[in-house]
C-alpha atoms as a PDB file:
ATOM      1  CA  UNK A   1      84.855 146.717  67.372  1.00  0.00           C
ATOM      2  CA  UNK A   2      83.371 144.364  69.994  1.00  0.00           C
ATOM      3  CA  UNK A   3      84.765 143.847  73.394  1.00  0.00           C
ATOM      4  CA  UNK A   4      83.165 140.931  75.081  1.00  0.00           C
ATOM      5  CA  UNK A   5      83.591 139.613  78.461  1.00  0.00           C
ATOM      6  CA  UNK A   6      83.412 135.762  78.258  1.00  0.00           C
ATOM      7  CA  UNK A   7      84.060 133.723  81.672  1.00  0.00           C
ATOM      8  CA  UNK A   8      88.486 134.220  81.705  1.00  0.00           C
ATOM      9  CA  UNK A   9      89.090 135.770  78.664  1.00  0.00           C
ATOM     10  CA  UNK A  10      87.971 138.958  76.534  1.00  0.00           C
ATOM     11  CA  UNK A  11      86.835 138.518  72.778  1.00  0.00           C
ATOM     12  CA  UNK A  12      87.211 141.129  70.167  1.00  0.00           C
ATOM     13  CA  UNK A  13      85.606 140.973  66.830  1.00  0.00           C
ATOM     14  CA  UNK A  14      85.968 144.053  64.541  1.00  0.00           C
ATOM     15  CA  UNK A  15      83.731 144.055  61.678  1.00  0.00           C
ATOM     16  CA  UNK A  16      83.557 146.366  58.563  1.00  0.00           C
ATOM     17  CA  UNK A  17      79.963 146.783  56.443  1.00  0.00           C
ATOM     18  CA  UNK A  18      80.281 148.530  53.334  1.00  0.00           C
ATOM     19  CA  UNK A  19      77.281 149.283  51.481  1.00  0.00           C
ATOM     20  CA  UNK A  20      76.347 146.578  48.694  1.00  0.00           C
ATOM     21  CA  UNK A  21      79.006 144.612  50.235  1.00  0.00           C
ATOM     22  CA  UNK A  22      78.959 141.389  52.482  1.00  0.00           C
ATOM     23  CA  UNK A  23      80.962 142.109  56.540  1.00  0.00           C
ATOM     24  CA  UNK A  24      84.267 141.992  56.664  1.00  0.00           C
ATOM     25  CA  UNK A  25      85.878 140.718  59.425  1.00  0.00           C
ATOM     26  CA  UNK A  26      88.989 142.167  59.796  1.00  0.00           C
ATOM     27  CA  UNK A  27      89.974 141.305  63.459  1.00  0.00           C
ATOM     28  CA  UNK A  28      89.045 137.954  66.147  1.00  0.00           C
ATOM     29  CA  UNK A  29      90.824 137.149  68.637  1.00  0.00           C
ATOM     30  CA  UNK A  30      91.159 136.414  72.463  1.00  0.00           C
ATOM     31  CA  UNK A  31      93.172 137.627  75.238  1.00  0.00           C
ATOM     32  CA  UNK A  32      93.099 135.916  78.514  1.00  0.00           C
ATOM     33  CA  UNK A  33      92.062 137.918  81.968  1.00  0.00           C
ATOM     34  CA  UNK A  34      95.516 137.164  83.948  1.00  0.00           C
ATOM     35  CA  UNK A  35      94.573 139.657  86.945  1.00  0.00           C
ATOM     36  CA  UNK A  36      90.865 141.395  86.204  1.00  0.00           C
ATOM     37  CA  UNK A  37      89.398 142.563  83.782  1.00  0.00           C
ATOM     38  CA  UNK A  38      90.094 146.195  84.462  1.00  0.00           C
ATOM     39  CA  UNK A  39      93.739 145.129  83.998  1.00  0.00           C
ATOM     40  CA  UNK A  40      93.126 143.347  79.888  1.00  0.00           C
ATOM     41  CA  UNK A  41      91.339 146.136  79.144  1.00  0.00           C
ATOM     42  CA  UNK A  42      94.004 148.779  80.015  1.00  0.00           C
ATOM     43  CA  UNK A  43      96.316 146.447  77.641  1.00  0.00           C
ATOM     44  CA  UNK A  44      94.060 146.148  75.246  1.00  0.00           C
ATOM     45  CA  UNK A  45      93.131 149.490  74.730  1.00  0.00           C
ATOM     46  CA  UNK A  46      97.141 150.063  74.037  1.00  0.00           C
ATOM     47  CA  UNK A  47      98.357 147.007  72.425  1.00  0.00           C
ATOM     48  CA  UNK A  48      94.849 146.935  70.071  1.00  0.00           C
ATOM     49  CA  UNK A  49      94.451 151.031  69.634  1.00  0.00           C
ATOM     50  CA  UNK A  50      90.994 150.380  70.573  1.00  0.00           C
ATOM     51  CA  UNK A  51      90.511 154.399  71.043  1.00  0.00           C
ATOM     52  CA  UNK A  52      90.163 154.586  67.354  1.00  0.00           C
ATOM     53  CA  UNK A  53      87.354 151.939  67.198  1.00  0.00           C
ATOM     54  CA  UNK A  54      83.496 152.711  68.126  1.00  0.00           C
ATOM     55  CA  UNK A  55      83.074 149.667  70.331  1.00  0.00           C
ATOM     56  CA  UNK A  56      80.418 147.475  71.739  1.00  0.00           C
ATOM     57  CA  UNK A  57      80.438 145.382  74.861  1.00  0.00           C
ATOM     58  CA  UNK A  58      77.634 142.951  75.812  1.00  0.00           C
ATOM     59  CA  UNK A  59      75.893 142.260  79.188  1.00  0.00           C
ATOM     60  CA  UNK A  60      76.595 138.864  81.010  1.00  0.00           C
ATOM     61  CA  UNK A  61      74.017 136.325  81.114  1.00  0.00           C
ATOM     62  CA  UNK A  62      73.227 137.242  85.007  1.00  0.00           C
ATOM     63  CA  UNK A  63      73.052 141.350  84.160  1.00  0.00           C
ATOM     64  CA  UNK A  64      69.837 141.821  83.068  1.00  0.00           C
ATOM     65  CA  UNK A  65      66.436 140.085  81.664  1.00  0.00           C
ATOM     66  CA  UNK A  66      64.729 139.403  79.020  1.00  0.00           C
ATOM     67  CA  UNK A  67      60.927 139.831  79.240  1.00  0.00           C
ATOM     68  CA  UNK A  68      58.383 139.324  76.496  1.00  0.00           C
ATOM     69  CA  UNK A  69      55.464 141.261  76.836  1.00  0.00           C
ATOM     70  CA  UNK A  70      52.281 142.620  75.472  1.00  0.00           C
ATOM     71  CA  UNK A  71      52.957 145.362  73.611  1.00  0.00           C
ATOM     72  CA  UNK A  72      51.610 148.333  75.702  1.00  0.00           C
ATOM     73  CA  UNK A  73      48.263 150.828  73.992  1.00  0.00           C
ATOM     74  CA  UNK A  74      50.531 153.673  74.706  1.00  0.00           C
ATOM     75  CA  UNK A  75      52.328 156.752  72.459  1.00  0.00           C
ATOM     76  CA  UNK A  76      56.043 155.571  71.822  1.00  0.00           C
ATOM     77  CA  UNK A  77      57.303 157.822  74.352  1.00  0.00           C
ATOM     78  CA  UNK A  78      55.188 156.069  76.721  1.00  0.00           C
ATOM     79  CA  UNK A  79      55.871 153.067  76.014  1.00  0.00           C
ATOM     80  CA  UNK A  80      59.104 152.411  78.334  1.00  0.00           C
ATOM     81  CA  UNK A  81      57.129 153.429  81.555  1.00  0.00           C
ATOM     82  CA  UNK A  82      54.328 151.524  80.876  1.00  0.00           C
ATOM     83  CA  UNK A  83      56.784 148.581  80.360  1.00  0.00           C
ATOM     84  CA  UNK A  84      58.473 149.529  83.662  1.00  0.00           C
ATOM     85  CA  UNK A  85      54.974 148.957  85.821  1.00  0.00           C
ATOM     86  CA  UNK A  86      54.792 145.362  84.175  1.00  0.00           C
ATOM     87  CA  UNK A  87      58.500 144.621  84.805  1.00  0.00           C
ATOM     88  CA  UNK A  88      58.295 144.861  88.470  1.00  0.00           C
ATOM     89  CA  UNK A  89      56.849 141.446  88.839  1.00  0.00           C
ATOM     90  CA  UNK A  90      58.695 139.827  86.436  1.00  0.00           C
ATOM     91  CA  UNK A  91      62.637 141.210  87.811  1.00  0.00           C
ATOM     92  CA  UNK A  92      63.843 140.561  91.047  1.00  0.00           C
ATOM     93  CA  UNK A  93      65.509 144.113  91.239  1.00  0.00           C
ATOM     94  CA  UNK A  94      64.201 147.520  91.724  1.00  0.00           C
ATOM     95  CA  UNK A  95      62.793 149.153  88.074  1.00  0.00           C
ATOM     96  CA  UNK A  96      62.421 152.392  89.004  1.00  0.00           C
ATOM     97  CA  UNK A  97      65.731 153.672  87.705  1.00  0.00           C
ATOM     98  CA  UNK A  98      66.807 150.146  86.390  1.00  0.00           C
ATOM     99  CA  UNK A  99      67.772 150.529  82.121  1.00  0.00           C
ATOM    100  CA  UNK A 100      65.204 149.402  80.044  1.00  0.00           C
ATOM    101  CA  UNK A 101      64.835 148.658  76.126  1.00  0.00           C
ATOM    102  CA  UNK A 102      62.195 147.500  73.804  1.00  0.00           C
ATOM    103  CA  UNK A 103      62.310 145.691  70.882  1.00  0.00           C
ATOM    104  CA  UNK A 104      59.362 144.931  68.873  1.00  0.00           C
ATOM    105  CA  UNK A 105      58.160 141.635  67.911  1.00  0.00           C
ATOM    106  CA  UNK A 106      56.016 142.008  64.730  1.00  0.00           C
ATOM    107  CA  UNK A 107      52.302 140.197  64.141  1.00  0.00           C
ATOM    108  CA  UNK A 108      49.822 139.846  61.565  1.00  0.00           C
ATOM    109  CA  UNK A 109      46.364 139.134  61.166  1.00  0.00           C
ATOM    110  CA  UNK A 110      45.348 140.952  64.235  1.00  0.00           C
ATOM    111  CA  UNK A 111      47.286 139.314  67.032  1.00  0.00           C
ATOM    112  CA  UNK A 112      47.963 140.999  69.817  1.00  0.00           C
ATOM    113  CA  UNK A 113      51.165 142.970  69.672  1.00  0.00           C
ATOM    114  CA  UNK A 114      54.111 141.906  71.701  1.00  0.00           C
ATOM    115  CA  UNK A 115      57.435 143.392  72.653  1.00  0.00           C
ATOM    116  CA  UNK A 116      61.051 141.877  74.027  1.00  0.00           C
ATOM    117  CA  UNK A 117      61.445 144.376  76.899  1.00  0.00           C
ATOM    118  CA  UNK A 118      65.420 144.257  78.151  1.00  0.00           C
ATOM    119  CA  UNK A 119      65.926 145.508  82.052  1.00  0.00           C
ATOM    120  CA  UNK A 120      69.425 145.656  83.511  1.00  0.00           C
ATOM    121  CA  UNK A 121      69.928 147.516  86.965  1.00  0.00           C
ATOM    122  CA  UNK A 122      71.326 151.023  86.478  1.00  0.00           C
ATOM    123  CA  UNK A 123      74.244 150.363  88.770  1.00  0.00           C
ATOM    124  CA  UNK A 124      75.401 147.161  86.380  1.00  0.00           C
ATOM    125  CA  UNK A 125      75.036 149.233  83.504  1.00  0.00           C
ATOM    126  CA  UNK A 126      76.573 152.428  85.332  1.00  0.00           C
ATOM    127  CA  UNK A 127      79.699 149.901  86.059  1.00  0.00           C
ATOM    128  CA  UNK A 128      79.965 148.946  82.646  1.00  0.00           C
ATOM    129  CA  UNK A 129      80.286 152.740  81.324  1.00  0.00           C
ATOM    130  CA  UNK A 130      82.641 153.504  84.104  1.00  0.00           C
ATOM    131  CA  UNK A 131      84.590 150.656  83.722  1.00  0.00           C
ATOM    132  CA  UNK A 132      84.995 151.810  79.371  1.00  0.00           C
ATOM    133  CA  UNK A 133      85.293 155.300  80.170  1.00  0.00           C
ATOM    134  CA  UNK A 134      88.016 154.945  82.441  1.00  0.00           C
ATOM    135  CA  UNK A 135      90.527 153.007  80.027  1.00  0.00           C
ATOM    136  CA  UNK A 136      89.022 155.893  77.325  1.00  0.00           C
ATOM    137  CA  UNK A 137      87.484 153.124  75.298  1.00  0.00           C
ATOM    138  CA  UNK A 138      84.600 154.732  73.095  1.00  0.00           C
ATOM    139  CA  UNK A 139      81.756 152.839  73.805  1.00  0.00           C
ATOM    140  CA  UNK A 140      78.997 153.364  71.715  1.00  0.00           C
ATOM    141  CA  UNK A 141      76.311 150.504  72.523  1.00  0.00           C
ATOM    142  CA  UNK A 142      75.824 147.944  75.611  1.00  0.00           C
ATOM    143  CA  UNK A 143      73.665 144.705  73.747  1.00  0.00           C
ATOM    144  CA  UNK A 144      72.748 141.479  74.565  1.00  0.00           C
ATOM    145  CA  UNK A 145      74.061 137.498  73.617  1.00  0.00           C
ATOM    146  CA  UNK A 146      70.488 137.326  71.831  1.00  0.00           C
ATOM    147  CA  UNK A 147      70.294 140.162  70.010  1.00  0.00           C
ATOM    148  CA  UNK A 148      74.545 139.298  68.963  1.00  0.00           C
ATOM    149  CA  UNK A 149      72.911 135.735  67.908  1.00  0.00           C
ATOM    150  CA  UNK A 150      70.281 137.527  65.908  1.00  0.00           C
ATOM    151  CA  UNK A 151      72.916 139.643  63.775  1.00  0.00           C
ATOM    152  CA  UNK A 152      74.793 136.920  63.012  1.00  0.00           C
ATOM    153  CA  UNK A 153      71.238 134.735  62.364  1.00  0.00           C
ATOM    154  CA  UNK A 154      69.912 137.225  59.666  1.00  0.00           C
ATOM    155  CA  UNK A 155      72.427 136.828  57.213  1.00  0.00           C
ATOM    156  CA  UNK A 156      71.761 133.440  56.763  1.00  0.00           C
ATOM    157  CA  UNK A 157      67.915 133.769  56.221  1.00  0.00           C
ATOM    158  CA  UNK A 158      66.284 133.129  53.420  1.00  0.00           C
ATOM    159  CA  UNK A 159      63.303 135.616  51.637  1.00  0.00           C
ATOM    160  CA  UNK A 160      60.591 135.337  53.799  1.00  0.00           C
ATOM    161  CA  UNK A 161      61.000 132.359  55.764  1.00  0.00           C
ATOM    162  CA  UNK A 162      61.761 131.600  59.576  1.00  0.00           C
ATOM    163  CA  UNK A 163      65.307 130.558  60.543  1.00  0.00           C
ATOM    164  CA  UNK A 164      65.813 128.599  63.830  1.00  0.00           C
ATOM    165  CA  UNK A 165      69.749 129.331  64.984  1.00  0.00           C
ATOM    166  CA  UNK A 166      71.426 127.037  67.713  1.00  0.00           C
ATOM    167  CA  UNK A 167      74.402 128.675  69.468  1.00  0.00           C
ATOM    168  CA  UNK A 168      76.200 126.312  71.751  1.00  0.00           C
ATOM    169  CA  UNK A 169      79.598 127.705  73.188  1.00  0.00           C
ATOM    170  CA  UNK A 170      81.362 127.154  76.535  1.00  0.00           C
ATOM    171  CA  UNK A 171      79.050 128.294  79.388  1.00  0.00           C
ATOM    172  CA  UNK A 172      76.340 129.128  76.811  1.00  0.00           C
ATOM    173  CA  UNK A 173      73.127 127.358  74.768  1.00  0.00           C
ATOM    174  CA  UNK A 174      70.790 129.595  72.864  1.00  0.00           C
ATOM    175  CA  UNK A 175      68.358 129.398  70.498  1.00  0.00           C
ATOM    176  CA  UNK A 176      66.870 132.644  68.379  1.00  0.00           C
ATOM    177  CA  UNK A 177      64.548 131.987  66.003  1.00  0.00           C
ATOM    178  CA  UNK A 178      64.220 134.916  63.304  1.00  0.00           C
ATOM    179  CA  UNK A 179      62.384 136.020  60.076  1.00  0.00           C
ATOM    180  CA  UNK A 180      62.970 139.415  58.205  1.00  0.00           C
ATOM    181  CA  UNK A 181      65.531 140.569  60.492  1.00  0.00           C
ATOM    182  CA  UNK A 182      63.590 140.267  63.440  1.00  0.00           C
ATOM    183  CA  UNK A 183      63.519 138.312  66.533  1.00  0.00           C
ATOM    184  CA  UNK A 184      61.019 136.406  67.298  1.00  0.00           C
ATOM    185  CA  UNK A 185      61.695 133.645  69.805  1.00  0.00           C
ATOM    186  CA  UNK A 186      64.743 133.757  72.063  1.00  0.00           C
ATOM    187  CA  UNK A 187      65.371 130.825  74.583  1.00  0.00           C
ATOM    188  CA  UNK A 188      68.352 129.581  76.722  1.00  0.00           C
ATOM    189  CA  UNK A 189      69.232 125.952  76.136  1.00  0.00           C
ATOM    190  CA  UNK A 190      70.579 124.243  79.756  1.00  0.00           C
ATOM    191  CA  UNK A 191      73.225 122.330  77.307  1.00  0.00           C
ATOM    192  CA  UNK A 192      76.618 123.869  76.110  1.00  0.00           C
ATOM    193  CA  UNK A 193      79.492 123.164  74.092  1.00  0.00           C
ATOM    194  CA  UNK A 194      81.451 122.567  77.783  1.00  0.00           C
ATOM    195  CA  UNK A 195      78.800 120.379  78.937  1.00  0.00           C
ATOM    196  CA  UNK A 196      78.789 117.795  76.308  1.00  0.00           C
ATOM    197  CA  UNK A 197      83.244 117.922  75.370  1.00  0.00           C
ATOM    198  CA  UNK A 198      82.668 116.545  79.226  1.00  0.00           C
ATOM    199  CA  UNK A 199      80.509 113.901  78.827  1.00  0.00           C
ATOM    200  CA  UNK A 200      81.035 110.170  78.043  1.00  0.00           C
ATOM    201  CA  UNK A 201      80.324 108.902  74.923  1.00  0.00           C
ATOM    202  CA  UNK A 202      76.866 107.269  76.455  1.00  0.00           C
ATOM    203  CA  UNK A 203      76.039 110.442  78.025  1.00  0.00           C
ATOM    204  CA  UNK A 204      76.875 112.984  75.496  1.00  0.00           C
ATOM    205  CA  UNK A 205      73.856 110.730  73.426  1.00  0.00           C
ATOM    206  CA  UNK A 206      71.428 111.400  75.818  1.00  0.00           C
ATOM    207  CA  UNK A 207      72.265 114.823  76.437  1.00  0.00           C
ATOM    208  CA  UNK A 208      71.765 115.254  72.372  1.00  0.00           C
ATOM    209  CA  UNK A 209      68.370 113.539  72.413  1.00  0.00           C
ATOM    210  CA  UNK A 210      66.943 115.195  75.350  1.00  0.00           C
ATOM    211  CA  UNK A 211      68.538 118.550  73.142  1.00  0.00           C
ATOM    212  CA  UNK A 212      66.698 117.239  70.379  1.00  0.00           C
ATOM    213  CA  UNK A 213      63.559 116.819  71.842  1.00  0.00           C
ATOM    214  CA  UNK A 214      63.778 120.292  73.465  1.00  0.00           C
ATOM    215  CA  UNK A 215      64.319 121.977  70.114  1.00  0.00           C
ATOM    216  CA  UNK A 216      60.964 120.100  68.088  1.00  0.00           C
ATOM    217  CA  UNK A 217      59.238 121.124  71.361  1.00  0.00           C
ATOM    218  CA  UNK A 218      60.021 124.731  70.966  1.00  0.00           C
ATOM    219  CA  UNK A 219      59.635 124.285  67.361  1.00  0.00           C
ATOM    220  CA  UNK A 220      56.240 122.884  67.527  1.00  0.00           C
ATOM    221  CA  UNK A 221      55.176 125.779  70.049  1.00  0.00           C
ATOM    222  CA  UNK A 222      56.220 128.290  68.071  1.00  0.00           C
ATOM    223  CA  UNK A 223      54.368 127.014  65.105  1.00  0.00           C
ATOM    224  CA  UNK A 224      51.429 127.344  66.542  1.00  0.00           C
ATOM    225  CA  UNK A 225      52.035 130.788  67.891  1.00  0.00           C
ATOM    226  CA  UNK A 226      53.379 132.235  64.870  1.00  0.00           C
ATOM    227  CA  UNK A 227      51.982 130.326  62.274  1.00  0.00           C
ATOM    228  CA  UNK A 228      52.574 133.159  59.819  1.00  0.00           C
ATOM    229  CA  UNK A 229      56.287 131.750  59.508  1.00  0.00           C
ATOM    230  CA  UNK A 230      57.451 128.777  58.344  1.00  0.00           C
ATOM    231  CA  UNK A 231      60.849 127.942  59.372  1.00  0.00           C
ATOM    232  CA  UNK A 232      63.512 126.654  56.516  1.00  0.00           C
ATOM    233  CA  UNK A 233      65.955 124.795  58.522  1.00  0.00           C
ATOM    234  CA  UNK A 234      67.828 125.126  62.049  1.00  0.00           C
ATOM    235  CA  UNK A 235      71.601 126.126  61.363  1.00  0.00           C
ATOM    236  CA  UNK A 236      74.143 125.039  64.555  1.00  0.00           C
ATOM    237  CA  UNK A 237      77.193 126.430  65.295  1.00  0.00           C
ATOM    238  CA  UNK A 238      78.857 124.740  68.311  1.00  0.00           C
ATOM    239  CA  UNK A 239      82.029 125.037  69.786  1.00  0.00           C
ATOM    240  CA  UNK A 240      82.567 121.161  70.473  1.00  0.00           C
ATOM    241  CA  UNK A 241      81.918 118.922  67.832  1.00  0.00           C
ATOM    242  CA  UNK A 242      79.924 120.857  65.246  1.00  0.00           C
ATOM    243  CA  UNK A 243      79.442 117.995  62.670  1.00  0.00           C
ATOM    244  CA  UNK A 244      78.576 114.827  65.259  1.00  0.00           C
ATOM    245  CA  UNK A 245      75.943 117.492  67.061  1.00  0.00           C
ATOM    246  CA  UNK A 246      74.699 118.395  63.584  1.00  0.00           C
ATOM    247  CA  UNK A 247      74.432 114.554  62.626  1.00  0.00           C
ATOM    248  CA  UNK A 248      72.495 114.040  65.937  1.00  0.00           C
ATOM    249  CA  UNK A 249      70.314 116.521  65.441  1.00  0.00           C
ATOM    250  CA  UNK A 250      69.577 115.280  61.932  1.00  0.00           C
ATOM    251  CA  UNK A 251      68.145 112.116  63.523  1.00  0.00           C
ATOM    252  CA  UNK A 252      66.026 113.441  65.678  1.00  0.00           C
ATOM    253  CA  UNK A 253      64.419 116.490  63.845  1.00  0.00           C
ATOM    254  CA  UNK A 254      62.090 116.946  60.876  1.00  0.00           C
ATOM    255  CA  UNK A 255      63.736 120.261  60.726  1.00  0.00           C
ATOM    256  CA  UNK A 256      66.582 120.166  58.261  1.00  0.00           C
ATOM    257  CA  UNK A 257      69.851 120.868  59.978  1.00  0.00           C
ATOM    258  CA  UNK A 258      72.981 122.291  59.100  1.00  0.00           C
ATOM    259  CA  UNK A 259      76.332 123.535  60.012  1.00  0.00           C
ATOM    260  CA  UNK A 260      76.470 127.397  60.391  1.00  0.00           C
ATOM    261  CA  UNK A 261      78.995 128.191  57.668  1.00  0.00           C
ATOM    262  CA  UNK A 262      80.483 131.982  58.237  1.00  0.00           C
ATOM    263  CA  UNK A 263      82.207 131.722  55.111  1.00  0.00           C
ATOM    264  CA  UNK A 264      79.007 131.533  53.067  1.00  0.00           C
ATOM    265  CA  UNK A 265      77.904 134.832  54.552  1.00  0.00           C
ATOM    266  CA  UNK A 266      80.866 136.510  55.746  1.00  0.00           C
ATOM    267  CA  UNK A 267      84.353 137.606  54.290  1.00  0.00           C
ATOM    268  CA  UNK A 268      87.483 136.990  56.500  1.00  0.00           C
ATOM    269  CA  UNK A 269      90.456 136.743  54.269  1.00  0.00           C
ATOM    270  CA  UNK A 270      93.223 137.396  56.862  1.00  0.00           C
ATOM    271  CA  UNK A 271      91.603 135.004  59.059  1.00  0.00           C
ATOM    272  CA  UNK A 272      91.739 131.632  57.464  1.00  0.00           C
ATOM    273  CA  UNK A 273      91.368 130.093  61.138  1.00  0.00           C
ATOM    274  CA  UNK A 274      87.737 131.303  61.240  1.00  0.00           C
ATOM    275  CA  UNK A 275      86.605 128.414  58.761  1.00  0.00           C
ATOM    276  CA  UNK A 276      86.781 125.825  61.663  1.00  0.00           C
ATOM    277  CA  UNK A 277      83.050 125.589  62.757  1.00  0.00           C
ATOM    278  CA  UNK A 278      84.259 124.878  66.719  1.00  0.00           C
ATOM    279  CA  UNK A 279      86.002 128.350  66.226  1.00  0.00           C
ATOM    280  CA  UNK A 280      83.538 130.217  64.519  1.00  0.00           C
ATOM    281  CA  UNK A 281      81.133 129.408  67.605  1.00  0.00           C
ATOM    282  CA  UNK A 282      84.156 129.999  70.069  1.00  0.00           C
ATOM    283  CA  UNK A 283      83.693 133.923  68.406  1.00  0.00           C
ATOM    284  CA  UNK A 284      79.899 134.248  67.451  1.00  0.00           C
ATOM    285  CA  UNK A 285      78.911 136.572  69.974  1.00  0.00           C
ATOM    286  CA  UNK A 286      81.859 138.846  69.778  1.00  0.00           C
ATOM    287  CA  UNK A 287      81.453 138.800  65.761  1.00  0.00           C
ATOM    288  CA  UNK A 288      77.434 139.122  66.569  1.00  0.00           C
ATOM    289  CA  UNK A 289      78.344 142.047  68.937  1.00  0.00           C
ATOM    290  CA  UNK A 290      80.306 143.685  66.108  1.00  0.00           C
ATOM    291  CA  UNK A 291      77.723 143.342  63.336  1.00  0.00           C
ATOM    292  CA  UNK A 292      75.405 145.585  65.566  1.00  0.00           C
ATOM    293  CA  UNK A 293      73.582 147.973  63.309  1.00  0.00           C
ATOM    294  CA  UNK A 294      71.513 151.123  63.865  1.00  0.00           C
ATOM    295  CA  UNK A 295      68.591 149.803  61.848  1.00  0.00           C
END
C-alpha cells in the first residue's frame, strides 16, 4: 500500500503482484488533508486498516536530490561514502549524516559508468519515520516520484528498446526515460497538468510547443549519449487533457506518441473509474509508489 503526500490531499494505491500474473490494483483513492497531515493519517490508518498493509510513502519534490554521477572505482560497500564526498558540492545541505542511495545506470561498450545518487537530509527522512511510526503505520520503503514513474514506465516497454514516459499531474512534469527496467534519464518538466487547465486557449498552444520542443531536445541529447538505445515511442499520461496534449505532441515530434493506457498493462476490475486517462495520471505516483519491488 502507498501513502503519498500530494499538495492537500493523501493518495493511496494498493497493489497486488502475483507471480506470472499482471498488478492488481485493488485500492485508489484520495482523502483530503482538512487539518494536517498528522491528523488524515491517524484516520486513515483506522478507517483504511492500513496496519495490515506494508506501506510506502514518497519524498516531496523539495526533500531531497537527485544527482547523476560517475560511478565511483570503489568496493560496493564503499561506494556510498565515496558518493557522499562528491555530493557536497552538488546539495545545499550538510552530507555528512544526510540519507543517501544509489542506483545504477547501466553502459556498454566501455563508457564510463554512472550512478543516480539520491540525498535527503536525515532530519526530513527522520520526520517521515516518526511521523509513520507514530500512527503505527508499517512503513517499509521511503522512494522517490522518479523511481514511482519508472515502475509504472517498465510495464509498458517493449523487448529491448528505450521508452520515453511523460508524467504531467497537478504541481508536477516529469519525464523518465527507461530500457530493461532501468532508469536512464530522469528530468523535471517546468509544465504541469495545473499549468496548462489554466491557460487560454492561445497560451496553452505555446506552452505545448515550447513542451514539444523541450522533449526532441532531451530526446536528441540522449541519443547521442546513449546511443545503445533506441527509443520506441513517448507514452503521456496527463491529468488535464490527455488526448489534445497527445495530439499536440504528435505534431511536433518524430517520436510516436501515445496515451498511457493502464488498462493494457494493469488489472483494476473494481475500479472501472481508473480507465479515464486524466485519472489514471491524477494516481500514477501513488500506483508507481505501490508497484515498488525489491528487485
Amino acid at each position: 500500500m502507498s501513502v503519498v503526500r500530494h499538495d492537500d490531499r493523501i493518495d493511496l494505491a494498493h497493489v497486488i503482484r502475483a507471480a506470472g500474473k499482471r498488478p492488481e490494483i485493488k485500492l485508489c483513492d484520495s482523502f483530503r488533508i482538512e487539518k494536517s497531515e498528522a491528523d488524515a493519517l491517524s484516520r486513515l490508518a483506522q478507517s483504511r486498516g492500513l496496519k495490515r498493509y506494508r506501506c510506502t510513502t514518497l519524498l516531496g519534490e523539495s526533500d531531497y536530490r537527485l544527482v547523476q554521477l560517475d560511478a565511483p572505482a570503489v568496493p560496493a560497500e564503499e561506494r556510498v561514502q565515496a558518493l557522499r564526498w562528491r555530493l557536497k558540492d552538488a546539495v545545499d545541505f550538510p552530507v555528512d549524516d544526510a540519507a543517501v542511495a544509489v542506483a545504477d545506470i547501466p553502459t556498454e561498450g566501455g563508457r564510463q559508468a554512472s550512478v543516480f545518487a539520491v540525498v535527503a537530509p536525515a532530519s526530513v527522512v527522520g520526520e517521515r519515520m516518526a511521523l509513520f511510526h507514530e500512527k503505527k503505520i508499517p512503513l517499509e520503503a521511503i522512494d522517490i516520484p522518479e523511481m514511482a514513474v519508472r515502475n509504472v514506465a517498465v510495464l509498458f516497454e517493449e523487448e529491448n528498446r528505450g521508452l520515453a514516459f511523460l508524467a504531467l499531474t497537478q504541481g508536477d512534469g516529469l519525464l523518465t526515460i527507461t530500457c530493461r527496467g532501468e532508469l536512464f534519464l530522469s528530468r523535471r518538466i517546468e509544465i504541469d497538468s495545473d499549468a496548462l487547465a489554466k491557460a487560454d486557449e492561445e497560451r496553452r498552444r505555446q506552452m505545448l510547443e515550447r513542451l514539444a520542443l523541450e522533449l526532441q531536445r532531451t530526446l536528441d541529447n540522449f541519443d547521442r549519449q546513449y546511443g545503445f538505445i533506441s527509443v520506441s515511442r513517448l507514452l503521456v499520461a496527463s491529468e488535464f487533457d490527455c488526448a489534445g496534449t497527445v495530439a499536440a505532441l504528435i505534431e511536433n515530434l518524430y517520436l510516436p506518441v501515445q496515451a498511457a493506457d493502464f488498462a493494457s498493462v494493469l488489472d483494476f476490475p473494481a475500479l472501472p473509474e481508473l480507465r479515464s486517462a486524466e485519472r489514471q495520471a491524477q494516481s500514477i505516483l501513488a500506483i508507481g509508489a505501490a508497484l515498488r519491488s525489491d528487485s
